[in-house]
Protein backbone atom coordinates (compact mmCIF):
# COMPACT_ATOMS: atom_id res chain seq x y z
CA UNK A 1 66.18 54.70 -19.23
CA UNK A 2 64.11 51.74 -18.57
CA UNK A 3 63.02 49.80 -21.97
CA UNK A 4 59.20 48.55 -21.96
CA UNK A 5 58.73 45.10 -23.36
CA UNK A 6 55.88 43.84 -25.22
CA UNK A 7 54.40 40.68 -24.98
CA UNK A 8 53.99 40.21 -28.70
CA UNK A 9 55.50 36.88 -28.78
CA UNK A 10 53.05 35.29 -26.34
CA UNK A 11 49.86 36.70 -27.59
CA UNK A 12 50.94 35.36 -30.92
CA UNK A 13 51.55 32.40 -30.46
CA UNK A 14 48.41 30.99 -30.91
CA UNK A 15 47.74 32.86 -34.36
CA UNK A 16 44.98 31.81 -37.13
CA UNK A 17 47.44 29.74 -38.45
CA UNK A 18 47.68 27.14 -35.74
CA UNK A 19 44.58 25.93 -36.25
CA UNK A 20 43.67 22.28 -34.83
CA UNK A 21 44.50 19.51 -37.25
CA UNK A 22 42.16 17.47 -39.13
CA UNK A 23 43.03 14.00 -37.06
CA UNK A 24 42.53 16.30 -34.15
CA UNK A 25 39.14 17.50 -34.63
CA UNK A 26 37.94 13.77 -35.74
CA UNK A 27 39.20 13.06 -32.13
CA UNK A 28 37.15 15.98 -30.76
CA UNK A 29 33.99 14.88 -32.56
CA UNK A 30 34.47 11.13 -31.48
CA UNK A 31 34.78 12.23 -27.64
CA UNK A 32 31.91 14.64 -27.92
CA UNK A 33 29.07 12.33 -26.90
CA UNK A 34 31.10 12.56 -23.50
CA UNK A 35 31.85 15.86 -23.23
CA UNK A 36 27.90 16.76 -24.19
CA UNK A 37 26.91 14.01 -20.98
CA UNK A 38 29.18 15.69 -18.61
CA UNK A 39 27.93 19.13 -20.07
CA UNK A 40 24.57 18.04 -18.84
CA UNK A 41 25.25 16.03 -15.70
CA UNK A 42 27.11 19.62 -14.33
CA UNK A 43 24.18 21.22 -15.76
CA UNK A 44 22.18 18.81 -13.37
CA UNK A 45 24.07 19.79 -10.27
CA UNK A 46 24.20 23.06 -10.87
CA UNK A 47 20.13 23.53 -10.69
CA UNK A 48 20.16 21.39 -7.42
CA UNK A 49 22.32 23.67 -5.87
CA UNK A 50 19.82 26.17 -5.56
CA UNK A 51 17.45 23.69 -3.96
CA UNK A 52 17.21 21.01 -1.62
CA UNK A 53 16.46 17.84 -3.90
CA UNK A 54 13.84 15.84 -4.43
CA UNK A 55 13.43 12.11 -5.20
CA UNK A 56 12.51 12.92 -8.87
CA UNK A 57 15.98 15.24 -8.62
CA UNK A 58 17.60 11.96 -7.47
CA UNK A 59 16.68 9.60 -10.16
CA UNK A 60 17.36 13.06 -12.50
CA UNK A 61 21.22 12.97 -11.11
CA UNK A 62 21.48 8.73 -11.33
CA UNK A 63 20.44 8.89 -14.52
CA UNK A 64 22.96 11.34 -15.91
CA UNK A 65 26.08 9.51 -14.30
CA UNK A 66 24.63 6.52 -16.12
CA UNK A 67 24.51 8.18 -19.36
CA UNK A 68 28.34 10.03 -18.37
CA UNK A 69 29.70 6.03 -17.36
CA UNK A 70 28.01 4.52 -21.03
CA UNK A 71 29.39 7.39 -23.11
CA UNK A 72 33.22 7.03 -21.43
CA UNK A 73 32.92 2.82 -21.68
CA UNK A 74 31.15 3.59 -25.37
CA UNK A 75 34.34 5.75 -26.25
CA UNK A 76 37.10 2.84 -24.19
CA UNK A 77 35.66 0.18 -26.15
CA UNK A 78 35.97 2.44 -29.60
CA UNK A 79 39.33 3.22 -28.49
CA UNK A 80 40.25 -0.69 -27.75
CA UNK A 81 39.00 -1.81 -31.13
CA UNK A 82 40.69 0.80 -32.94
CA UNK A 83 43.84 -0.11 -31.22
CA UNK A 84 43.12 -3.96 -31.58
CA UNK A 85 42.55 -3.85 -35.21
């Protein structure tokens, strides 16, 4: 007789009670600037996939990586001065 094993253990081991902690959230709303920039930049790739690009697409696509490279040197030089001090 062969004995069927459940995978209880894995599926609960990320229950309601391991929630994120407080310091951990306050580092997911710090970084989220960022993640929103990238969110957009993909979303600005993903729309000139389905066509060939334009010159107004261009400066569309340069702008966003600027906006991605500010919010990542915004969030080092948070990250420095919090370590600094």
């Amino acid at each position: 007789m062969k004995y069927i094993v459940t995978v209880q253990d894995a599926v609960t081991a990320f229950a309601d009670w391991m929630e994120p902690t407080d310091s951990e959230l306050d580092a997911i709303e710090a970084e989220m600037p960022r993640i929103l920039a990238d969110v957009e930049a993909l979303d600005v790739q993903i729309a000139l996939l389905e066509q060939a690009p334009a010159e107004l697409d261009r400066r569309r696509v340069r702008r966003n990586q600027n906006r991605v490279l500010a919010e990542r040197a915004t969030l080092a030089n948070r990250v420095t001065a919090e370590e600094a001090a």
